[in-house]
Protein backbone atom coordinates (compact mmCIF):
# COMPACT_ATOMS: atom_id res chain seq x y z
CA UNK A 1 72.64 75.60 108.71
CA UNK A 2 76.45 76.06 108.50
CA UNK A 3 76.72 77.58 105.33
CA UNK A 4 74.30 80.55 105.70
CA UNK A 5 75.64 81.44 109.10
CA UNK A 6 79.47 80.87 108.38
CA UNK A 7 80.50 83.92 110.51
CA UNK A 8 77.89 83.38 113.65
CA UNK A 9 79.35 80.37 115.27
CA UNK A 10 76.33 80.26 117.87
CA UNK A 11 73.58 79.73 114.67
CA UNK A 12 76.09 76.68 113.50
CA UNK A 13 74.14 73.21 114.35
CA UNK A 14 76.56 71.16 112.69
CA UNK A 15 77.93 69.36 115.60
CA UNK A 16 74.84 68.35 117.01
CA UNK A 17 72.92 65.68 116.04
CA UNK A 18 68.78 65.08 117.06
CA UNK A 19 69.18 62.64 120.15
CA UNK A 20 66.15 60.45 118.81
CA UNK A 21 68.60 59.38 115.92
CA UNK A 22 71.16 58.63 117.80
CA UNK A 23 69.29 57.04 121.05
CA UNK A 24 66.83 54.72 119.86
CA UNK A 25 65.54 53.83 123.13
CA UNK A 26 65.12 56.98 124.40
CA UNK A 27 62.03 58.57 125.17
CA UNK A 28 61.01 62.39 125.16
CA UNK A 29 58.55 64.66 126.85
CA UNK A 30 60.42 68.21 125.95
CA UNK A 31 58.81 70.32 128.73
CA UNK A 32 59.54 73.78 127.44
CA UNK A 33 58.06 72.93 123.94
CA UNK A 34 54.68 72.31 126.20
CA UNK A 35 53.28 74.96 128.80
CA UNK A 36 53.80 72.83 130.98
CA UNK A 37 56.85 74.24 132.78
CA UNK A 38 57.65 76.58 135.43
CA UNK A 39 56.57 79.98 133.28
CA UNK A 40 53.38 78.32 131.28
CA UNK A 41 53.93 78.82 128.32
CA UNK A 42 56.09 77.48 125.26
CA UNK A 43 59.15 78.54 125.56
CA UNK A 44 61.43 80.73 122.89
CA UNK A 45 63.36 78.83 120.81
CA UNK A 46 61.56 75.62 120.76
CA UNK A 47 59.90 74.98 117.35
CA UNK A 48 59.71 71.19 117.94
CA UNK A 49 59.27 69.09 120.78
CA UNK A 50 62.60 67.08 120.15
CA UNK A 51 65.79 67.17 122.04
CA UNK A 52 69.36 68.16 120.46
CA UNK A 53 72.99 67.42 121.55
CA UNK A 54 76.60 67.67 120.61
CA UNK A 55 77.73 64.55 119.09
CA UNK A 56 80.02 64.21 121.66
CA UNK A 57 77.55 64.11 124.42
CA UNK A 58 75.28 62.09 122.48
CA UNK A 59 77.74 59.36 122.17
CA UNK A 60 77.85 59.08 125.57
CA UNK A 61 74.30 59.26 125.84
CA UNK A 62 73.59 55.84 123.50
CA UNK A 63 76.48 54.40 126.07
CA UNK A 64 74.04 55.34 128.77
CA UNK A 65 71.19 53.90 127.66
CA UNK A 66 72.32 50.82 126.16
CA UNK A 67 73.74 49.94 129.50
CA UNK A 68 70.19 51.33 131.32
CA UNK A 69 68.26 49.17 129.01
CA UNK A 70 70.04 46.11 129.72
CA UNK A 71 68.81 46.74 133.48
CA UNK A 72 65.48 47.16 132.17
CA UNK A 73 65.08 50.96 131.88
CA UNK A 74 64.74 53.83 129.45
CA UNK A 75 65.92 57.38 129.33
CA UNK A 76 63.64 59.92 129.42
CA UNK A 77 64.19 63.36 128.60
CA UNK A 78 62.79 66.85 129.49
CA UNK A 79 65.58 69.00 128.02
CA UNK A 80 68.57 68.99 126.17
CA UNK A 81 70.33 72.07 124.20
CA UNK A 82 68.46 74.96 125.09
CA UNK A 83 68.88 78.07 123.53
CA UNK A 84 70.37 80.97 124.20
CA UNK A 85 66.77 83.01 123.59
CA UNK A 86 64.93 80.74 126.01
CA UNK A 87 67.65 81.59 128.66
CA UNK A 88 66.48 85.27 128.32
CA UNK A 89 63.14 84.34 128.72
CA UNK A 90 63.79 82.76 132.15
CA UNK A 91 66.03 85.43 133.20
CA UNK A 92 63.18 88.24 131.65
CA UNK A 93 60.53 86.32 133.45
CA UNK A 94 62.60 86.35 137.15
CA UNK A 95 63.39 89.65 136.73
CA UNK A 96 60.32 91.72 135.69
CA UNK A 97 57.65 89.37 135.16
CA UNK A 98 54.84 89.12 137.97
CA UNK A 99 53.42 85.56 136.37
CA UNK A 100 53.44 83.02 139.51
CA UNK A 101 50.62 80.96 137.89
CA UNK A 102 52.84 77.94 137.73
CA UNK A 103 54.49 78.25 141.82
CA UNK A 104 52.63 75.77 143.59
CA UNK A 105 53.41 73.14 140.64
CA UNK A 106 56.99 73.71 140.29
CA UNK A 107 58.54 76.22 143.18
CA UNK A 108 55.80 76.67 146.09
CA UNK A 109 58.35 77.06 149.15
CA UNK A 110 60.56 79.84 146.96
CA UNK A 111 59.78 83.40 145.60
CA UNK A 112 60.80 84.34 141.72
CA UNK A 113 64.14 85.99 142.61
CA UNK A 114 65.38 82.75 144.86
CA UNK A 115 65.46 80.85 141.67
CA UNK A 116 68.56 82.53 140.92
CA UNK A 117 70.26 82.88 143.88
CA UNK A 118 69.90 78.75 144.64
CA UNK A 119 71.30 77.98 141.44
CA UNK A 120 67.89 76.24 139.92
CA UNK A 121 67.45 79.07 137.31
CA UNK A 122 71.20 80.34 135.76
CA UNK A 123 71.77 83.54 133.62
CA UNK A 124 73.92 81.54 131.17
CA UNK A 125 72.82 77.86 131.24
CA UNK A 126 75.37 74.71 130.27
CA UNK A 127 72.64 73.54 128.18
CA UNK A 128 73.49 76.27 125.56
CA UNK A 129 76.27 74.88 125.16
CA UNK A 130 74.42 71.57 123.64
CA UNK A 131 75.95 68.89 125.85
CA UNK A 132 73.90 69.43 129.07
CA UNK A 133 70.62 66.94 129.70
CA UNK A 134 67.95 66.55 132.15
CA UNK A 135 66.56 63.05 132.03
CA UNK A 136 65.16 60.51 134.40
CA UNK A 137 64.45 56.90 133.96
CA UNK A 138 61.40 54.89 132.71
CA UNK A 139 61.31 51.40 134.32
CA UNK A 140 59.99 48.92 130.67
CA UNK A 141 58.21 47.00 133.73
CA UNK A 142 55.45 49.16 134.74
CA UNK A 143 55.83 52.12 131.54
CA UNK A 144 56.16 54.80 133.97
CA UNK A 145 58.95 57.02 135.43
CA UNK A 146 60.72 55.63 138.47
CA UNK A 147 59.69 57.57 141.30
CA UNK A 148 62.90 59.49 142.18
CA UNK A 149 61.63 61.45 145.17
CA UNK A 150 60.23 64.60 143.15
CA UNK A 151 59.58 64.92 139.73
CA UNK A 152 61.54 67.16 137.18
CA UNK A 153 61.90 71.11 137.97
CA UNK A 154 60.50 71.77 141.52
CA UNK A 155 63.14 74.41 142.42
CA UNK A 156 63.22 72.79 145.92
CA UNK A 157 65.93 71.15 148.22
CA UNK A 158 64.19 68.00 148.12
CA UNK A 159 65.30 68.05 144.55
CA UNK A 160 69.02 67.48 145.43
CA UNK A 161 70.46 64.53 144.87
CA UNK A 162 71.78 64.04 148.21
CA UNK A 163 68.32 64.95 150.08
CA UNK A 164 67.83 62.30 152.80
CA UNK A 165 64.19 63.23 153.35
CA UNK A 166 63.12 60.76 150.97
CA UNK A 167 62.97 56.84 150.75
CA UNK A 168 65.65 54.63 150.78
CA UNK A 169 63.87 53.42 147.55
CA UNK A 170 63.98 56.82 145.98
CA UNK A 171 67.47 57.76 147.28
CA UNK A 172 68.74 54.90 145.26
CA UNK A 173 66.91 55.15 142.08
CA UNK A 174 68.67 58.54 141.99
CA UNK A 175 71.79 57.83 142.54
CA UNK A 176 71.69 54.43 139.77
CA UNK A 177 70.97 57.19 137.17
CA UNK A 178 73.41 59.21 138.76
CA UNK A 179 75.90 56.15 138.78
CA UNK A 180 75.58 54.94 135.26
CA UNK A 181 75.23 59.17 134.16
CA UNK A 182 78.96 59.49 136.18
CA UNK A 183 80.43 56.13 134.41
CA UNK A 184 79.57 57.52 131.06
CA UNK A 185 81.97 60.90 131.59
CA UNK A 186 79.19 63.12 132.60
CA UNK A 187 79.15 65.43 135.75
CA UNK A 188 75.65 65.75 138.12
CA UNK A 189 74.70 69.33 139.75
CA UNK A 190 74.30 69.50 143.21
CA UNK A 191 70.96 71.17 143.40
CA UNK A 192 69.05 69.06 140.67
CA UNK A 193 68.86 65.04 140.48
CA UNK A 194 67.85 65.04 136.76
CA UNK A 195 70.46 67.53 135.26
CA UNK A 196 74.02 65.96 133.95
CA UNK A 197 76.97 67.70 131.84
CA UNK A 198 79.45 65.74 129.28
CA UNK A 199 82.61 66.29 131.78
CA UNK A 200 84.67 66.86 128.35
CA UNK A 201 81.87 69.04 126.25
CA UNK A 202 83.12 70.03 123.13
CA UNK A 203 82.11 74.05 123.81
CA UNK A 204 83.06 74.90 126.38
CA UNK A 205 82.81 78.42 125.84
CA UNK A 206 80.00 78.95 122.73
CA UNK A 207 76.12 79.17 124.21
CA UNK A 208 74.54 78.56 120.54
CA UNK A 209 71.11 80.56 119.68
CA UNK A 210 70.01 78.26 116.73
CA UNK A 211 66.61 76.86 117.50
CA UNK A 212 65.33 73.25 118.50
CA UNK A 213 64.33 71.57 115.34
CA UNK A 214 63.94 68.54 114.07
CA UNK A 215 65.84 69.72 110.89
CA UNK A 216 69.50 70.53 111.88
């Protein structure tokens, strides 16, 4: 991809890498591939339902789940780089589009515009900038997600990692991804338990508009 867009730095892919290849434990249900997301529909910019990261962050990622699977888990993940057209779409679809079809599933307690002003929904996301993830863990046990209080994308205060209206149980399985996440040189948001940033991401300043593929 490089050489035909040598003077568009945001269509160059080659530092990233396709997390699969990299993570071989990890497993992957890319939500904004599906319509099964907070608009409901595929999202732009998604061609394949695979995640993408800087090499940097997916480094730290294989340290993460090496140490995870030790403990008897797996990553999962909903999102990775995200690009720049898909970050339109959300900010298109809070700003002019009437759609709610998907609010009771994902942001029932909050009107469109809210999204924005609570921080769930930003006009420039980290994850253009390819080192940003949203994952939660799978326990190898039972094969199913650890129950972490509420599950991935309800725009909701529940959904902060320091909520105390939830089990003890469910309080801790957040913070032991949060832990190991932390350990491994990435940095949590306050308003979402399942979103991380590498703490040292390699662009800092470049939101890329190349699209997920499983050919970079």
């Amino acid at each position: 991809m490089k050489a035909h867009h040598a003077n568009d730095p945001t269509m160059d892919a080659s530092g990233f890498v396709v997390l699969a290849d990299y993570v071989p434990h990890i497993v992957q249900e890319i939500r904004y591939y599906s319509t099964y997301n907070f608009i409901g529909e595929r999202i732009d910019g998604y061609e394949a339902p695979c995640a993408l990261l800087t090499v940097e962050a997916a480094r730290m990622l294989k340290a993460v789940s090496n140490e995870l699977f030790v403990q008897g888990y797996r990553l999962k993940v909903f999102d990775a780089y995200r690009p720049a057209c898909a970050v339109r779409q959300f900010v298109l679809w809070g700003i002019e589009d009437t759609d709610i079809r998907m609010k009771p599933y994902f942001y029932p307690d909050l009107e469109k515009q809210e999204l924005f002003l609570k921080g769930y929904i930003a006009k420039q996301s980290s994850h253009s900038r390819g080192s940003a993830i949203d994952v939660t863990l799978l326990d190898m046990k039972t094969g199913k997600e650890v129950d972490m209080g509420s599950p991935f994308d309800l725009f909701s205060e529940v959904s902060h990692p320091s909520f105390r209206g939830i089990s003890q149980e469910q309080y801790e399985n957040r913070m032991l991804l949060q832990k190991v996440m932390v350990r491994n040189g990435f940095v949590p948001l306050d308003c979402e338990w399942w979103h991380f940033c590498l703490k040292d991401e390699p662009y800092p300043d470049t939101c890329f508009a190349f699209p997920v593929t499983a050919k970079i």
